[in-house]
C-alpha atoms as a PDB file:
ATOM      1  CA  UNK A   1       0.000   0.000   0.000  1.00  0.00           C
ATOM      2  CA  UNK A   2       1.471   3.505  -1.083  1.00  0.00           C
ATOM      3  CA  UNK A   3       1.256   6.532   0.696  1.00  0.00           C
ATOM      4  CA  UNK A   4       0.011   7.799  -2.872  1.00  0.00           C
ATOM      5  CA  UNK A   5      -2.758   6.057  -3.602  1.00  0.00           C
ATOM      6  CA  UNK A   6      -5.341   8.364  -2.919  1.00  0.00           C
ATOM      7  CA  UNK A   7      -3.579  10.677  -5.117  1.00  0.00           C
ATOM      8  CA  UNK A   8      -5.028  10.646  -8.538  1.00  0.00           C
ATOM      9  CA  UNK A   9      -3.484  13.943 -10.779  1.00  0.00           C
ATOM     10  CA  UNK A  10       0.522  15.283 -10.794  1.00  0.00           C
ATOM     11  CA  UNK A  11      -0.868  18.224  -9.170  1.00  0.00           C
ATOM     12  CA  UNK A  12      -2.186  16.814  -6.193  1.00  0.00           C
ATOM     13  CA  UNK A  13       1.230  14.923  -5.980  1.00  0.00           C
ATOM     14  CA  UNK A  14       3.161  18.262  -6.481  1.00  0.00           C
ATOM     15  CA  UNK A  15       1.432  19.576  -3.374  1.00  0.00           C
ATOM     16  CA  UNK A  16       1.815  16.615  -1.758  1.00  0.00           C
ATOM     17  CA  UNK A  17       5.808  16.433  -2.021  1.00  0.00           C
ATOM     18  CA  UNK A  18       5.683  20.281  -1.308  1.00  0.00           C
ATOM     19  CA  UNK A  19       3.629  19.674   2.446  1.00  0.00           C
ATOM     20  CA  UNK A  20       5.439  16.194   3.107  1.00  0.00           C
ATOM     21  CA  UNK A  21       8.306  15.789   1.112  1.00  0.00           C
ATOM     22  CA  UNK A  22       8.833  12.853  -1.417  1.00  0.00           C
ATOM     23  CA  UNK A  23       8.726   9.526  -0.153  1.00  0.00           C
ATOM     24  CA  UNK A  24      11.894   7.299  -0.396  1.00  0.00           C
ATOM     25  CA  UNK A  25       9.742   4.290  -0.564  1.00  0.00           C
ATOM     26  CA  UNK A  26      10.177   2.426  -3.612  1.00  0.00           C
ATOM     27  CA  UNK A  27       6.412   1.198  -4.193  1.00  0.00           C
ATOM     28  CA  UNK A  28       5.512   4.974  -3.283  1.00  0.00           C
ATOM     29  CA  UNK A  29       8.474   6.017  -6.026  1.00  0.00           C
ATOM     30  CA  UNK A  30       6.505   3.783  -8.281  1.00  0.00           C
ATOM     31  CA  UNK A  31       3.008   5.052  -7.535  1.00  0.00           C
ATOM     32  CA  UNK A  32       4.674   8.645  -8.572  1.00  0.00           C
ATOM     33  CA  UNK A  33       5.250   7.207 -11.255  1.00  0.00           C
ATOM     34  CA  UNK A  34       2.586   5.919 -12.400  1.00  0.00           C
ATOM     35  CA  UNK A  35       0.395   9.421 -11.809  1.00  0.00           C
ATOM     36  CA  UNK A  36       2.930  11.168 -14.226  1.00  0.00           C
ATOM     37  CA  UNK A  37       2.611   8.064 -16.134  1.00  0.00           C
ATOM     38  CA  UNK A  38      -1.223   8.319 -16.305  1.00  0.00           C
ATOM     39  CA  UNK A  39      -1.245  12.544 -16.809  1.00  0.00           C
ATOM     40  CA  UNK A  40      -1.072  13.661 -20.442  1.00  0.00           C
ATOM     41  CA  UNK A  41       1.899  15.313 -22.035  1.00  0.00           C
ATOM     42  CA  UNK A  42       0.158  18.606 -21.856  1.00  0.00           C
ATOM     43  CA  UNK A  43      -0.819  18.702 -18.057  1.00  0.00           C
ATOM     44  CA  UNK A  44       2.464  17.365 -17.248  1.00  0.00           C
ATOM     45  CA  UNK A  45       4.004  20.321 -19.227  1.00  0.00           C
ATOM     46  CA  UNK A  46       1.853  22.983 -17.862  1.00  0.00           C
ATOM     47  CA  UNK A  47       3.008  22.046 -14.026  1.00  0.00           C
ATOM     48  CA  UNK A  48       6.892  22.041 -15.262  1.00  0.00           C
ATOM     49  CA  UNK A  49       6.789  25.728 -16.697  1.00  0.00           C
ATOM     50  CA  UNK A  50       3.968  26.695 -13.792  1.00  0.00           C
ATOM     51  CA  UNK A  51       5.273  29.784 -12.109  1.00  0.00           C
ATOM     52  CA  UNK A  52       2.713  29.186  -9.621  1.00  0.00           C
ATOM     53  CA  UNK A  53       3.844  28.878  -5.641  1.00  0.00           C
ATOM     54  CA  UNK A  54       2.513  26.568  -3.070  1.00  0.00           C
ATOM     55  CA  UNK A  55       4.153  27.059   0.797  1.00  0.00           C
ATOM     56  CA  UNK A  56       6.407  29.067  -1.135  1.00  0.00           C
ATOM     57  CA  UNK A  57       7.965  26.586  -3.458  1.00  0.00           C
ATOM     58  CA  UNK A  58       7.597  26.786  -7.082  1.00  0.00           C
ATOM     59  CA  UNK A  59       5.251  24.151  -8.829  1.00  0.00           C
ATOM     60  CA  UNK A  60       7.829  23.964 -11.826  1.00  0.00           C
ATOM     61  CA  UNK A  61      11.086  23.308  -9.625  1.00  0.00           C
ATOM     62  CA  UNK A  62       8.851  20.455  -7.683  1.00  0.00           C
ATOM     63  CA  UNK A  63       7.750  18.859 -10.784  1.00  0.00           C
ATOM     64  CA  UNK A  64      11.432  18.580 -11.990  1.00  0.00           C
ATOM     65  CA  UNK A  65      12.293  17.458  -8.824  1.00  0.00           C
ATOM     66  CA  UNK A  66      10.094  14.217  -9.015  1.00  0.00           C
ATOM     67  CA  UNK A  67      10.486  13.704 -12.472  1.00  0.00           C
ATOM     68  CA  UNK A  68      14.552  13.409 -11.620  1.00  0.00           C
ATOM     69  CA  UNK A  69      13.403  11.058  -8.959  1.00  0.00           C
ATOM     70  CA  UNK A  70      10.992   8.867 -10.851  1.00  0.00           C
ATOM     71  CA  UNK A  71      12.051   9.182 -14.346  1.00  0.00           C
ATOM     72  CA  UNK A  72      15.390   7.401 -15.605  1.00  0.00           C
ATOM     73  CA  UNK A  73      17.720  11.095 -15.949  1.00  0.00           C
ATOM     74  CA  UNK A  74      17.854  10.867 -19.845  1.00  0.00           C
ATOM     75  CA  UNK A  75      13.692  10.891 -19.708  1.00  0.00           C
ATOM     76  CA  UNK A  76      13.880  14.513 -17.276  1.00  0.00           C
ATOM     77  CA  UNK A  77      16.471  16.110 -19.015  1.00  0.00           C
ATOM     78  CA  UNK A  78      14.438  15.166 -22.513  1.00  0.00           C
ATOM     79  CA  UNK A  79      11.130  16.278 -21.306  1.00  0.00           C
ATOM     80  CA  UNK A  80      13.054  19.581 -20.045  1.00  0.00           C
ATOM     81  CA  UNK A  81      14.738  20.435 -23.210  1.00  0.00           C
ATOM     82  CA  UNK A  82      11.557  19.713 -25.153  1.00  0.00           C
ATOM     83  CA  UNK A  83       8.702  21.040 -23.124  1.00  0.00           C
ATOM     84  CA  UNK A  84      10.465  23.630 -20.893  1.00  0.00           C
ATOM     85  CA  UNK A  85      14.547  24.394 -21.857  1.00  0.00           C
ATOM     86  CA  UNK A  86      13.572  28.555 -22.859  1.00  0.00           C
ATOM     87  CA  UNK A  87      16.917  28.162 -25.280  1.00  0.00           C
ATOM     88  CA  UNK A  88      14.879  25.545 -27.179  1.00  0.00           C
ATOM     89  CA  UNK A  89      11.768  27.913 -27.011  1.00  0.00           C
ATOM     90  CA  UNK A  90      13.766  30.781 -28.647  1.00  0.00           C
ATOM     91  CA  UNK A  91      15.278  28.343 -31.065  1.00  0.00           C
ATOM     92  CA  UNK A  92      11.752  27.303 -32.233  1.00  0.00           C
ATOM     93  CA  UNK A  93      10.920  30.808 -32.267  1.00  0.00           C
ATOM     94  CA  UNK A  94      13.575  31.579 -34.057  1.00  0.00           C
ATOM     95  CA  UNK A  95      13.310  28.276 -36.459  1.00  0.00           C
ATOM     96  CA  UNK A  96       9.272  29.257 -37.558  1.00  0.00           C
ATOM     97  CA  UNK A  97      10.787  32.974 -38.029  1.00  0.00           C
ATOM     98  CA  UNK A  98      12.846  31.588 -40.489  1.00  0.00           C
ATOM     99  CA  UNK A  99      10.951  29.108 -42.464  1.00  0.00           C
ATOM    100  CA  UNK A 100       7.951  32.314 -42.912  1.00  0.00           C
ATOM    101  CA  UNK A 101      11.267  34.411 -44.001  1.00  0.00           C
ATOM    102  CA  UNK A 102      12.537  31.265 -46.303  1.00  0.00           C
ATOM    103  CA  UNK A 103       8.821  31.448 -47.576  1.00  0.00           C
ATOM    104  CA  UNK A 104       8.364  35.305 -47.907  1.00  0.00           C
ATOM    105  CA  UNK A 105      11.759  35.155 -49.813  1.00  0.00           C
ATOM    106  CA  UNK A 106      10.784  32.463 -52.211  1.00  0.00           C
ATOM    107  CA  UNK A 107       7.661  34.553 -52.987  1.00  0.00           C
ATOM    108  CA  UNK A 108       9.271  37.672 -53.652  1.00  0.00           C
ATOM    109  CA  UNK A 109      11.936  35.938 -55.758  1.00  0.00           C
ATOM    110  CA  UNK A 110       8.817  34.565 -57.781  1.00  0.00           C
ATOM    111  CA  UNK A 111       7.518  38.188 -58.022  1.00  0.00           C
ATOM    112  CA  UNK A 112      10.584  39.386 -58.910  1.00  0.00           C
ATOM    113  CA  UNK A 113      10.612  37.029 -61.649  1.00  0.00           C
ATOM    114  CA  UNK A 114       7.454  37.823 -63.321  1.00  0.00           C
ATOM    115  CA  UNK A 115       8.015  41.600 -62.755  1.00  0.00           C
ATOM    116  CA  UNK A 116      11.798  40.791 -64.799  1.00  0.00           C
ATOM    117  CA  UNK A 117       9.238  39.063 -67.491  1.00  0.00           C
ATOM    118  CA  UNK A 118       6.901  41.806 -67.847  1.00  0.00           C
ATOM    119  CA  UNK A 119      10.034  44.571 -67.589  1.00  0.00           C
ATOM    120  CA  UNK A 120      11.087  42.283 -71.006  1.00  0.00           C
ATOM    121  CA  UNK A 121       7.968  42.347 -72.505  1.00  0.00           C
ATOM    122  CA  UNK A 122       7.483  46.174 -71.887  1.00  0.00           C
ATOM    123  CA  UNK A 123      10.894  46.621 -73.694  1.00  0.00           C
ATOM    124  CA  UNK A 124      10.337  44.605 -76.507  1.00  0.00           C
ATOM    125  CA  UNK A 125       6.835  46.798 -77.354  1.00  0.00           C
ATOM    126  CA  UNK A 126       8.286  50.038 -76.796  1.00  0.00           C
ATOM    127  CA  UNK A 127      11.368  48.919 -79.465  1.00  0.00           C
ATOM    128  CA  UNK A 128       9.296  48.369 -81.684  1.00  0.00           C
ATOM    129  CA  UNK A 129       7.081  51.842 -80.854  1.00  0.00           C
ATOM    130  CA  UNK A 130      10.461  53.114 -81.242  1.00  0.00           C
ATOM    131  CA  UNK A 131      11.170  51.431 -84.756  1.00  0.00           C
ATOM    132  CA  UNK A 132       7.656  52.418 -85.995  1.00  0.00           C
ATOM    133  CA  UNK A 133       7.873  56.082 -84.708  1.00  0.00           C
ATOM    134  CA  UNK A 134      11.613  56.199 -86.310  1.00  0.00           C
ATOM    135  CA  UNK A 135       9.635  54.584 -89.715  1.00  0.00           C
ATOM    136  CA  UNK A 136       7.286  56.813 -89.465  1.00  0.00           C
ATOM    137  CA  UNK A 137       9.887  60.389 -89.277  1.00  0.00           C
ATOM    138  CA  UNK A 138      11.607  58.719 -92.338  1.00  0.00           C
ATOM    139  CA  UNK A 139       8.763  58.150 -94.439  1.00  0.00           C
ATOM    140  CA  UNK A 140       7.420  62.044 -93.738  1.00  0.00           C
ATOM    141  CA  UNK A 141      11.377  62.995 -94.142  1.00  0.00           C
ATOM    142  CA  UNK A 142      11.262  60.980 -97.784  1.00  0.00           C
ATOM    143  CA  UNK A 143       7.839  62.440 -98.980  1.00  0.00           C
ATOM    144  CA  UNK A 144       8.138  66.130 -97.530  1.00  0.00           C
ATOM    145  CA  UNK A 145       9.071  67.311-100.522  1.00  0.00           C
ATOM    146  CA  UNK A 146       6.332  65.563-102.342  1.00  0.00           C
ATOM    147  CA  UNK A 147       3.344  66.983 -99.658  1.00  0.00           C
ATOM    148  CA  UNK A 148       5.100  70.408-100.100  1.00  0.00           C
ATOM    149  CA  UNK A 149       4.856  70.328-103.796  1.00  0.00           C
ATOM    150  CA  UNK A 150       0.988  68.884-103.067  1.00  0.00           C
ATOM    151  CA  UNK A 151       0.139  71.860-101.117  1.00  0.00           C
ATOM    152  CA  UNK A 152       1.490  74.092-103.389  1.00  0.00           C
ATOM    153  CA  UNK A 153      -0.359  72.657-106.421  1.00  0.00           C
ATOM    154  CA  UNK A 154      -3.897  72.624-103.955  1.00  0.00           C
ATOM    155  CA  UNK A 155      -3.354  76.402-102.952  1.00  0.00           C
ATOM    156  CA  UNK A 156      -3.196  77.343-107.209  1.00  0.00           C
ATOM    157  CA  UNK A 157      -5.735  75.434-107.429  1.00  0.00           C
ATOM    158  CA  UNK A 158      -7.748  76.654-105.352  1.00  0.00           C
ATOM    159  CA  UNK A 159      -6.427  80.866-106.403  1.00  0.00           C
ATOM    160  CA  UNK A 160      -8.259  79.433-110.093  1.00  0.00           C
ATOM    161  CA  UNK A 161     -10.832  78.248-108.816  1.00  0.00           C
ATOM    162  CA  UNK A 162     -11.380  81.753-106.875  1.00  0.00           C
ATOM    163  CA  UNK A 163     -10.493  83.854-109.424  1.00  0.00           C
ATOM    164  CA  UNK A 164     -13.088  81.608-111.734  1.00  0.00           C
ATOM    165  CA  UNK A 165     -15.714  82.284-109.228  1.00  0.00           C
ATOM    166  CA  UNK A 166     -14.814  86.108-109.345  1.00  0.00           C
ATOM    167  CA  UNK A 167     -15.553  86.124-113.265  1.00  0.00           C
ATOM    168  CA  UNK A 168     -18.929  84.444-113.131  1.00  0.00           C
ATOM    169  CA  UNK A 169     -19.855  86.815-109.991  1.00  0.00           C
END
């Protein structure tokens, strides 16, 4: 019979160990055990980064200390670097920082792409706007003499025509 067997949750064996102290007995070791055992991962995380104080010892420091006393080391110091360790919390932090900067670079490199693309595209039109506009000035350049010799030839025409209409007047 364990002094823990009325204890059901890791809480209520936190506060236990923090009024009584943790008992060197090995089938109560093993009842310890088998709360933190029977708590889920998430409960059992929440008490080991609980800043919370009972008789004015920290939740978190009490949890550790059972878990070093009921779990084989390699177990604590796991569950520490993984649930509680705040260098691993910054390095996750840090990690998902990166893979959203990994992702907003890959997007803007795709961006950049399509603007490089549309840049080309923009520059092959206006070349040939260019060409056609340079086209254009030679033709008028070639046939300038022509439309001046046209003009001249419409204003005569039309001085006859005026001076015909001033007869029959």
């Amino acid at each position: 019979m364990s002094k823990y067997d009325k204890i059901n949750t890791a809480k209520e064996l936190i506060r236990e160990v923090i009024s009584n102290g943790l008992s060197t007995e090995q089938e109560d070791r093993n009842r310890a055990a088998d709360i933190f055992g029977n708590s889920s991962v998430g409960d059992l995380a929440e008490l080991a980064n609980s800043t919370d104080e009972i008789g004015r010892k920290f939740v978190g420091s009490t949890f550790y200390f059972i878990a070093f006393n009921i779990w084989h080391w390699e177990q604590a110091v796991s569950f520490y670097n993984q649930y509680s360790n705040p260098a691993r919390t910054e390095h996750e932090r840090v990690a998902n920082e990166l893979k959203e900067l990994k992702a907003r670079h890959e997007r803007l490199k795709e961006a950049n792409e399509t603007l490089k693309e549309e840049l080309k595209l923009r520059e092959g039109a206006f070349s040939d706007l260019e060409t056609a506009r340079h086209r254009i000035e030679e033709l008028q350049d070639q046939h300038a003499d022509e439309i001046a010799e046209k003009d001249t030839e419409i204003m005569k025409l039309k001085a006859m025509l005026f001076d015909q209409m001033m007869k029959s007047a």
